[in-house]
PDB file of N, CA and C in Angstrom:
ATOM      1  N   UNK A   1       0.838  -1.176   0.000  1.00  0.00           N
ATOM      2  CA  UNK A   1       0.000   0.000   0.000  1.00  0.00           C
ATOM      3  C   UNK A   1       0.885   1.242   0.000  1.00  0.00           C
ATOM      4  N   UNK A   2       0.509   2.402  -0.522  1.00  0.00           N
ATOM      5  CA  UNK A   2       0.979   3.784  -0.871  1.00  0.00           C
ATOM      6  C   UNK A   2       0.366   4.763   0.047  1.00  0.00           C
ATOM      7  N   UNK A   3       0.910   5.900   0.180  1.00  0.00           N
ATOM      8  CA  UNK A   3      -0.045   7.072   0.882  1.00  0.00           C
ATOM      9  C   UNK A   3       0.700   8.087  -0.339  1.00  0.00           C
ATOM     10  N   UNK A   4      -0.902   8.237  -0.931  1.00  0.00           N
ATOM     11  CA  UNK A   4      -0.893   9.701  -2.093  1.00  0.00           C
ATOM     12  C   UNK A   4      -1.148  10.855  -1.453  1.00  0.00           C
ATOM     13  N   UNK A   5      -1.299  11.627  -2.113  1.00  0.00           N
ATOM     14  CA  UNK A   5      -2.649  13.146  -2.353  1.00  0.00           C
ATOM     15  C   UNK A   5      -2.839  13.319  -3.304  1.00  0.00           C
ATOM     16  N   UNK A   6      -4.300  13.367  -3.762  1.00  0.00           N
ATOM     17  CA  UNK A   6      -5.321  13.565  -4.998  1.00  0.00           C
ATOM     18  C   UNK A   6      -4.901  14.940  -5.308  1.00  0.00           C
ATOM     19  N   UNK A   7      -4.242  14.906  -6.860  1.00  0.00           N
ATOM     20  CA  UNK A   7      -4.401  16.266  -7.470  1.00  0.00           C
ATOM     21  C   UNK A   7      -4.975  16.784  -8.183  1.00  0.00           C
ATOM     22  N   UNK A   8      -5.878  15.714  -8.580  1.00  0.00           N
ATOM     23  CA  UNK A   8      -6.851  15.653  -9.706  1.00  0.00           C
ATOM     24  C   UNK A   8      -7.741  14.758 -10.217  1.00  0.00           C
ATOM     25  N   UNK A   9      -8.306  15.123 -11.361  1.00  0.00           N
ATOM     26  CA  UNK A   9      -9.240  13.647 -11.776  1.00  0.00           C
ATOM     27  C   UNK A   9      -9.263  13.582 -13.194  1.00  0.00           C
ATOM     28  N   UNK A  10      -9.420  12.311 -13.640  1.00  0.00           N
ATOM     29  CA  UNK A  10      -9.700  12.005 -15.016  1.00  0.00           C
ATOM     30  C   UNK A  10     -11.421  12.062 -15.653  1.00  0.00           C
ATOM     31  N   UNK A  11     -11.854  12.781 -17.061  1.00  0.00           N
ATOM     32  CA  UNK A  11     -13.075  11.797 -17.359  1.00  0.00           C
ATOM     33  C   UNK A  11     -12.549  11.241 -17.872  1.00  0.00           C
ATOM     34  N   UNK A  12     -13.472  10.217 -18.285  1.00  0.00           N
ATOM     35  CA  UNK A  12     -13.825   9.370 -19.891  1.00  0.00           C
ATOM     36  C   UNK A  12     -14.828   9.119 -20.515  1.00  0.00           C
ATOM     37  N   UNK A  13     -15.343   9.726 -21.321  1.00  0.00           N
ATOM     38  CA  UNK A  13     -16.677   9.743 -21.460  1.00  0.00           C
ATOM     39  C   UNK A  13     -16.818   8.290 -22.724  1.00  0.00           C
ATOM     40  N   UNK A  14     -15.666   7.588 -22.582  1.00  0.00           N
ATOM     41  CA  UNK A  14     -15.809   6.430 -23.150  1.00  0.00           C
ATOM     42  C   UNK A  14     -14.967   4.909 -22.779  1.00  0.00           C
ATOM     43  N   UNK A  15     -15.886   3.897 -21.491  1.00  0.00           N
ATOM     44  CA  UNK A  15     -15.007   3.120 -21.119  1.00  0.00           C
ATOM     45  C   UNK A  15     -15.574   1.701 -21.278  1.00  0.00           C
ATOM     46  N   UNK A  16     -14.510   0.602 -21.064  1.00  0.00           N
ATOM     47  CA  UNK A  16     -15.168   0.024 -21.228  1.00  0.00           C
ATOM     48  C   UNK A  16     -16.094  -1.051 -20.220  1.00  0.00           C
ATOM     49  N   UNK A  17     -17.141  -1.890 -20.469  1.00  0.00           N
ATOM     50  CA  UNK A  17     -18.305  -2.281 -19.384  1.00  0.00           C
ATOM     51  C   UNK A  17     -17.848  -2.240 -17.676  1.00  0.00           C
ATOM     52  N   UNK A  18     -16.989  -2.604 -18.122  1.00  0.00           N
ATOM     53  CA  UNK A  18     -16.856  -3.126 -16.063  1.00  0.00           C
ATOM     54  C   UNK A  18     -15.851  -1.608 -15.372  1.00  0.00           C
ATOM     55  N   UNK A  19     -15.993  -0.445 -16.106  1.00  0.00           N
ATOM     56  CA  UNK A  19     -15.598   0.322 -15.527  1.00  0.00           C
ATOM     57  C   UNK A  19     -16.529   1.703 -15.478  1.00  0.00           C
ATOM     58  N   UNK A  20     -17.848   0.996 -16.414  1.00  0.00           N
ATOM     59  CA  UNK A  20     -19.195   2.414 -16.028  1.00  0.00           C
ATOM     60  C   UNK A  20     -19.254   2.679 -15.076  1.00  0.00           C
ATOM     61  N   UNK A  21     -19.521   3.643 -14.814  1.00  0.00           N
ATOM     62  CA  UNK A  21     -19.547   4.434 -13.612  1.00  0.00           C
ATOM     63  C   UNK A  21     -18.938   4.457 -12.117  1.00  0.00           C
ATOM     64  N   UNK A  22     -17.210   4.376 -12.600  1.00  0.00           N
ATOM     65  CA  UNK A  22     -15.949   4.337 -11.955  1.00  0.00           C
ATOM     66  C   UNK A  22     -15.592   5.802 -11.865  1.00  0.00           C
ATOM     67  N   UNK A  23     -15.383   6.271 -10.834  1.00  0.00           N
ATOM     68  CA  UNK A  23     -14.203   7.347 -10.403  1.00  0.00           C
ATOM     69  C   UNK A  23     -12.820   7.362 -10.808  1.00  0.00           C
ATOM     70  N   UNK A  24     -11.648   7.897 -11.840  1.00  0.00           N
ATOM     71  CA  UNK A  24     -10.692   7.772 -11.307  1.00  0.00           C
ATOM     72  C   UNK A  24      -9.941   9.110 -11.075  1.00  0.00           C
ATOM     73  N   UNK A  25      -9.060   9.441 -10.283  1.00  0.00           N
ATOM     74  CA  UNK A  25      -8.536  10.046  -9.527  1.00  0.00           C
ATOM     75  C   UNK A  25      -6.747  10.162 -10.317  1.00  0.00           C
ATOM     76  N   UNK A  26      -5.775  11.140 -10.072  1.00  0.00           N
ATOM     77  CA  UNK A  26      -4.511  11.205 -10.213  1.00  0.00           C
ATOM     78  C   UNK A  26      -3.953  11.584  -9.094  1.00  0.00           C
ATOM     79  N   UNK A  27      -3.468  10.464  -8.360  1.00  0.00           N
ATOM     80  CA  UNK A  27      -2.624  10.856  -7.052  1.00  0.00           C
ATOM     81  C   UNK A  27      -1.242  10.761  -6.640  1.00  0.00           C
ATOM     82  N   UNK A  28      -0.413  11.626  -6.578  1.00  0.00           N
ATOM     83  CA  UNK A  28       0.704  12.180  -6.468  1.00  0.00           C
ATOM     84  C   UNK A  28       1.261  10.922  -4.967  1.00  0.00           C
ATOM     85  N   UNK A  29       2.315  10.249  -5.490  1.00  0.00           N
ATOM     86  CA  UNK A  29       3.304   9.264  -4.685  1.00  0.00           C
ATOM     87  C   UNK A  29       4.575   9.084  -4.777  1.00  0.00           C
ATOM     88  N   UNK A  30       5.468   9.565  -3.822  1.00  0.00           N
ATOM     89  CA  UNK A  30       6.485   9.031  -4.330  1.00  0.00           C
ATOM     90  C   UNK A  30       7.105   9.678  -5.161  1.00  0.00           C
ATOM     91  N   UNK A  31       6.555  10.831  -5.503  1.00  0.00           N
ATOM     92  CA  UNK A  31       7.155  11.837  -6.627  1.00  0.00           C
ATOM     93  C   UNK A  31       6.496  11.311  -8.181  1.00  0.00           C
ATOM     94  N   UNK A  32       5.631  10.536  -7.576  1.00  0.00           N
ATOM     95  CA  UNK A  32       4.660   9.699  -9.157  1.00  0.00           C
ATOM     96  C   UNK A  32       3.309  10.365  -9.304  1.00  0.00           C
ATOM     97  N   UNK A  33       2.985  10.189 -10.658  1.00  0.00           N
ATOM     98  CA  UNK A  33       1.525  10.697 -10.397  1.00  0.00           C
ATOM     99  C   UNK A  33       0.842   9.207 -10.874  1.00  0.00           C
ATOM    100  N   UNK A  34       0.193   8.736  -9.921  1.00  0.00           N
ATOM    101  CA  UNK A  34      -0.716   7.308 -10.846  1.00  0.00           C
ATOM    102  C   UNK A  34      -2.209   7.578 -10.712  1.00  0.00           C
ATOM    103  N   UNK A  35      -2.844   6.988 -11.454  1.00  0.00           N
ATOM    104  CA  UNK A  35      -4.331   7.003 -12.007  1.00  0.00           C
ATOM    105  C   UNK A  35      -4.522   5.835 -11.404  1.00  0.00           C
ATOM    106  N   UNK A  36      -5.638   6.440 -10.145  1.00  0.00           N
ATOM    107  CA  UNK A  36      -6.156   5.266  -9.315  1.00  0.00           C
ATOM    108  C   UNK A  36      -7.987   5.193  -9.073  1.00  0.00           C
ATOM    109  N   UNK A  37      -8.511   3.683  -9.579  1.00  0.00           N
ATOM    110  CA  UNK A  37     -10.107   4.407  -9.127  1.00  0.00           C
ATOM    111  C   UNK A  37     -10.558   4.475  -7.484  1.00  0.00           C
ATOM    112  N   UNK A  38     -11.045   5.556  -8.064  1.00  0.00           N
ATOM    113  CA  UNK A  38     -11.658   5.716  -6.159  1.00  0.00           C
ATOM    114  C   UNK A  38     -12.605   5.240  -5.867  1.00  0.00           C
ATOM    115  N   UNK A  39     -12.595   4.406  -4.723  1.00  0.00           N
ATOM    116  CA  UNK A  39     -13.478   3.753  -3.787  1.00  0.00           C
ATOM    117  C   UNK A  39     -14.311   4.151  -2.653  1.00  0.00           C
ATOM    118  N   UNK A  40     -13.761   5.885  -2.227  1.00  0.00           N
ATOM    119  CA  UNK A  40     -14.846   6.621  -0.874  1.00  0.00           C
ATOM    120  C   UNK A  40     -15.121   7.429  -1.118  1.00  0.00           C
ATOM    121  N   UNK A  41     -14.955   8.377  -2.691  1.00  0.00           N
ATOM    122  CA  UNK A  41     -15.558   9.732  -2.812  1.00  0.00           C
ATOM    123  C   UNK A  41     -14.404  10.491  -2.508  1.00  0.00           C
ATOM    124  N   UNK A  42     -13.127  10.204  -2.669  1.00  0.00           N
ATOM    125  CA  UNK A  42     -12.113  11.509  -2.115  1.00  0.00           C
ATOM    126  C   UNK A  42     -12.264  12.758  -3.047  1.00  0.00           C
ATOM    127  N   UNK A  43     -11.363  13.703  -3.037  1.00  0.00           N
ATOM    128  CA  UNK A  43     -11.668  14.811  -3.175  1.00  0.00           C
ATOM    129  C   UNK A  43      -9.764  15.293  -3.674  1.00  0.00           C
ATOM    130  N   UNK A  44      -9.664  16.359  -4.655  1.00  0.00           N
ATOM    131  CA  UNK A  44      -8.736  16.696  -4.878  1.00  0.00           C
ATOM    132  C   UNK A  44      -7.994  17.404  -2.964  1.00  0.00           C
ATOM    133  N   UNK A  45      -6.993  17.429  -2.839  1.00  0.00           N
ATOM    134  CA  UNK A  45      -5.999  17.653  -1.600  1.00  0.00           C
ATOM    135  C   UNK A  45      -6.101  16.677  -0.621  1.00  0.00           C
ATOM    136  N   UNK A  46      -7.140  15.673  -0.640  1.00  0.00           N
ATOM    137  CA  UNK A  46      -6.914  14.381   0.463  1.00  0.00           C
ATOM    138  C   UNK A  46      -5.964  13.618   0.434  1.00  0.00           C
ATOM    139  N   UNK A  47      -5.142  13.647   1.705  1.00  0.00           N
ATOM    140  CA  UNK A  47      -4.139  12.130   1.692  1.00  0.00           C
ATOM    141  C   UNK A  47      -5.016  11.398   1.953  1.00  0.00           C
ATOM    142  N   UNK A  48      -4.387  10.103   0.573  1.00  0.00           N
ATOM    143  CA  UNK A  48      -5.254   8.759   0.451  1.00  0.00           C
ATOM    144  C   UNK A  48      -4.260   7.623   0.964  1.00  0.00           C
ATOM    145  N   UNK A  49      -4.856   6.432   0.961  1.00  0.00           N
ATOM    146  CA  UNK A  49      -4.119   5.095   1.008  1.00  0.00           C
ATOM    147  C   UNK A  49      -4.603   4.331  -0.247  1.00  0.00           C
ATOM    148  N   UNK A  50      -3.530   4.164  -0.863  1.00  0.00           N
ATOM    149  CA  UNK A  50      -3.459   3.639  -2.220  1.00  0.00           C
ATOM    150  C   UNK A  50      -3.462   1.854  -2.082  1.00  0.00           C
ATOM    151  N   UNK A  51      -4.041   1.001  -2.610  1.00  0.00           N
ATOM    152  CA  UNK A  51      -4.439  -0.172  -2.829  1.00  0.00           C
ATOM    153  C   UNK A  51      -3.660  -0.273  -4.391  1.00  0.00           C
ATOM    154  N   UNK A  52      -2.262  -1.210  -4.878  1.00  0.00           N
ATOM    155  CA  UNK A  52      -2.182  -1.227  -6.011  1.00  0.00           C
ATOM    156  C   UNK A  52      -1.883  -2.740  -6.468  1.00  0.00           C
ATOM    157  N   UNK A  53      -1.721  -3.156  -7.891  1.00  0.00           N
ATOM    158  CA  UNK A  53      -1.800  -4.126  -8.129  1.00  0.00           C
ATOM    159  C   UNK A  53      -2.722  -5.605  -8.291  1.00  0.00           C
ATOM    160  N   UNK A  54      -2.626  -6.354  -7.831  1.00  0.00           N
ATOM    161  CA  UNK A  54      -3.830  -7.437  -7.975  1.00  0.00           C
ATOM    162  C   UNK A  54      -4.661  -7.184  -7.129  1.00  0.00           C
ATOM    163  N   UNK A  55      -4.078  -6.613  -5.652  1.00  0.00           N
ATOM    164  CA  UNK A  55      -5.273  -6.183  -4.586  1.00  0.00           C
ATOM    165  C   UNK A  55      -6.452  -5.075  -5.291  1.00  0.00           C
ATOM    166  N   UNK A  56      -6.074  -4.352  -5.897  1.00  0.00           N
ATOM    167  CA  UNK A  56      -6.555  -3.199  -6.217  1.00  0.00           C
ATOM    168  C   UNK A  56      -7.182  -3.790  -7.505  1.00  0.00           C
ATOM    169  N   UNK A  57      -7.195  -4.440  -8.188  1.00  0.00           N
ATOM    170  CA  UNK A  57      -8.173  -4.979  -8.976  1.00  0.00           C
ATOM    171  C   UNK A  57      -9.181  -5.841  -8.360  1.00  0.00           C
ATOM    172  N   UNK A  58      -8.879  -6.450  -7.701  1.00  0.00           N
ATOM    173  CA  UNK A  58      -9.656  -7.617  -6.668  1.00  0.00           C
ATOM    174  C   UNK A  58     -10.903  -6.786  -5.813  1.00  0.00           C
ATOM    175  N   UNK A  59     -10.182  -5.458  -5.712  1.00  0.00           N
ATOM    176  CA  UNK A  59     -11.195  -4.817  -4.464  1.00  0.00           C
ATOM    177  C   UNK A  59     -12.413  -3.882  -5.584  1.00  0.00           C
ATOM    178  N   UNK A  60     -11.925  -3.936  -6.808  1.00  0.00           N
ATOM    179  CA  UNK A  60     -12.694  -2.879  -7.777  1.00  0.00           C
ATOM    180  C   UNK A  60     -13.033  -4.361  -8.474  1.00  0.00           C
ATOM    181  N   UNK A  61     -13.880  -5.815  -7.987  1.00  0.00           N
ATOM    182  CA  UNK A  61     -14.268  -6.860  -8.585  1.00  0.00           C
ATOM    183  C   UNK A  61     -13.748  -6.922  -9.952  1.00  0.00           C
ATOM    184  N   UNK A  62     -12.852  -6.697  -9.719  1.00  0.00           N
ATOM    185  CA  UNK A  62     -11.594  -7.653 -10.814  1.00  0.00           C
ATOM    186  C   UNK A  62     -11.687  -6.728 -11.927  1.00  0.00           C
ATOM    187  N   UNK A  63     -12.041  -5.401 -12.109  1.00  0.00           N
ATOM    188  CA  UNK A  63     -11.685  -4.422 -13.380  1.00  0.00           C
ATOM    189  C   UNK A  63     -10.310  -4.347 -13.627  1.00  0.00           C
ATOM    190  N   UNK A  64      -9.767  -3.766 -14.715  1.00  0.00           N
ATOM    191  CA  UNK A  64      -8.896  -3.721 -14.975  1.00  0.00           C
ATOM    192  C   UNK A  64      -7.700  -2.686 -14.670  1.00  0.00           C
ATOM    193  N   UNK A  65      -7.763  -2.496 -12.987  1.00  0.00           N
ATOM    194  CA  UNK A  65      -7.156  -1.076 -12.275  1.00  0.00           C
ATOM    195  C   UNK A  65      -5.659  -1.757 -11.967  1.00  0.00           C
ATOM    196  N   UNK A  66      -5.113  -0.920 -12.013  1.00  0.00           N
ATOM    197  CA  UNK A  66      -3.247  -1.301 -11.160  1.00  0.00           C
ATOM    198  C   UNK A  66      -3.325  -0.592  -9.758  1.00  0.00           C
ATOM    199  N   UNK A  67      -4.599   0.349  -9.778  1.00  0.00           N
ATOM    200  CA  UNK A  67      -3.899   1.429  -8.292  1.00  0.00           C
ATOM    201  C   UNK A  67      -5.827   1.694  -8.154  1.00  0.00           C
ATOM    202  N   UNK A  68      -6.252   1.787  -6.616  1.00  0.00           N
ATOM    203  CA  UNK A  68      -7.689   2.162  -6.036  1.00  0.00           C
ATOM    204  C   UNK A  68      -7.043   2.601  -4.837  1.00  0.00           C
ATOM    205  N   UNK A  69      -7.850   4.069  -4.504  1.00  0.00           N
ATOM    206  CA  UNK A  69      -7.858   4.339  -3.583  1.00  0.00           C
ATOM    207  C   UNK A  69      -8.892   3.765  -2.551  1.00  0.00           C
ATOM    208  N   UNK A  70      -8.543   3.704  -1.194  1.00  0.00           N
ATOM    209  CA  UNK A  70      -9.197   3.184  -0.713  1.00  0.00           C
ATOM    210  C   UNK A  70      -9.482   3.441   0.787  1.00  0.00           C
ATOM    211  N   UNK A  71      -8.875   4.654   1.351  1.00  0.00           N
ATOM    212  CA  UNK A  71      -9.113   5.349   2.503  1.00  0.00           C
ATOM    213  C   UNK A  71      -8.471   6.277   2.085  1.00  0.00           C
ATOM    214  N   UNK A  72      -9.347   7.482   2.783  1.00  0.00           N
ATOM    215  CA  UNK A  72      -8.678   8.849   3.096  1.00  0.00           C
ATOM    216  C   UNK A  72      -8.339   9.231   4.754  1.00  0.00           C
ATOM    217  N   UNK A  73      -7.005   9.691   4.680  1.00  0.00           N
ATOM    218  CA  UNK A  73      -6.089   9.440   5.607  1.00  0.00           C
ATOM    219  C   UNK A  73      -6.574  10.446   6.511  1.00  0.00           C
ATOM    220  N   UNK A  74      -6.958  10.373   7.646  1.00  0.00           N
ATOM    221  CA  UNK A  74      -7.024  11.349   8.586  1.00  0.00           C
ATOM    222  C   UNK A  74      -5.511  11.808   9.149  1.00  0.00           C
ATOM    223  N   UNK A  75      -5.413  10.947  10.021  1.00  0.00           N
ATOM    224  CA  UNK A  75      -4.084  11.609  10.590  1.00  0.00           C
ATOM    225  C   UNK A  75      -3.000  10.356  10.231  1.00  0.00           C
ATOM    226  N   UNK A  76      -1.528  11.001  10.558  1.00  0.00           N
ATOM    227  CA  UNK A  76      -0.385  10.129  10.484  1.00  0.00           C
ATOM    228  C   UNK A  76       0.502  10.207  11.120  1.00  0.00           C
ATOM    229  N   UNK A  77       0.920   9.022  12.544  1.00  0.00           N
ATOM    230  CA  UNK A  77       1.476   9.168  13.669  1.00  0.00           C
ATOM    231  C   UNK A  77       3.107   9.678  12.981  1.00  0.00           C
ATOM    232  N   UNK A  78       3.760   9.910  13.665  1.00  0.00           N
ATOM    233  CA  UNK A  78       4.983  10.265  13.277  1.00  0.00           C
ATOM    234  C   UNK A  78       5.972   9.502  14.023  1.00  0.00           C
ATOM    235  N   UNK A  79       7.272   9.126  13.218  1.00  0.00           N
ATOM    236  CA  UNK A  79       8.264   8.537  13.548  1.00  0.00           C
ATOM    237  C   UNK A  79       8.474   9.326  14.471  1.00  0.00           C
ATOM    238  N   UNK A  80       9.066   8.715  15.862  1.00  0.00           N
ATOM    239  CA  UNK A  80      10.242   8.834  16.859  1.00  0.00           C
ATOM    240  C   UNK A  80      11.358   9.139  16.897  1.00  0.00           C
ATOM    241  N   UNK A  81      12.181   9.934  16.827  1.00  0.00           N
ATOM    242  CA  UNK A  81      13.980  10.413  16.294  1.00  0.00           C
ATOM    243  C   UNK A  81      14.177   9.050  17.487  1.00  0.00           C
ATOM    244  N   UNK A  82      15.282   8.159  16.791  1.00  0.00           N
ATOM    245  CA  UNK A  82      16.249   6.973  17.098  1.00  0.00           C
ATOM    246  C   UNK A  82      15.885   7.128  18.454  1.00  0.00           C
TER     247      UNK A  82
END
């Protein structure tokens, strides 16, 4: 799993069946931008938790995604200095 922030969104006003009426999202990781569908309604500036790979197809019933978001991050404890 990844932690993004949504900078944006994609349409498509042409996809195909098992992705009608899919969200997807462009969220900034890692210094990456990947195209992920969203799963809670996020919103451009939310830190998300990114779902990628087979999980992330599995959780979007097996469409054809590499990356779903799949929580938006409230808070994030912080490392401890050594």
């Amino acid at each position: 799993m990844k932690v993004g922030t949504v900078v944006g969104a994609i349409w498509a006003t042409r996809k195909a069946p098992c992705l009608q009426g899919q969200t997807f999202l462009v969220v900034e990781s890692c210094g990456q931008e990947i195209v992920a569908a969203d799963q809670v309604g996020a919103g451009t500036g939310d830190r998300v938790l990114l779902a990628t790979g087979t999980v992330a197809s599995r959780y979007c019933m097996d469409a054809p995604v590499d990356a779903a978001v799949v929580a938006i991050v409230d808070g994030q404890r912080e490392k401890k200095p050594g």
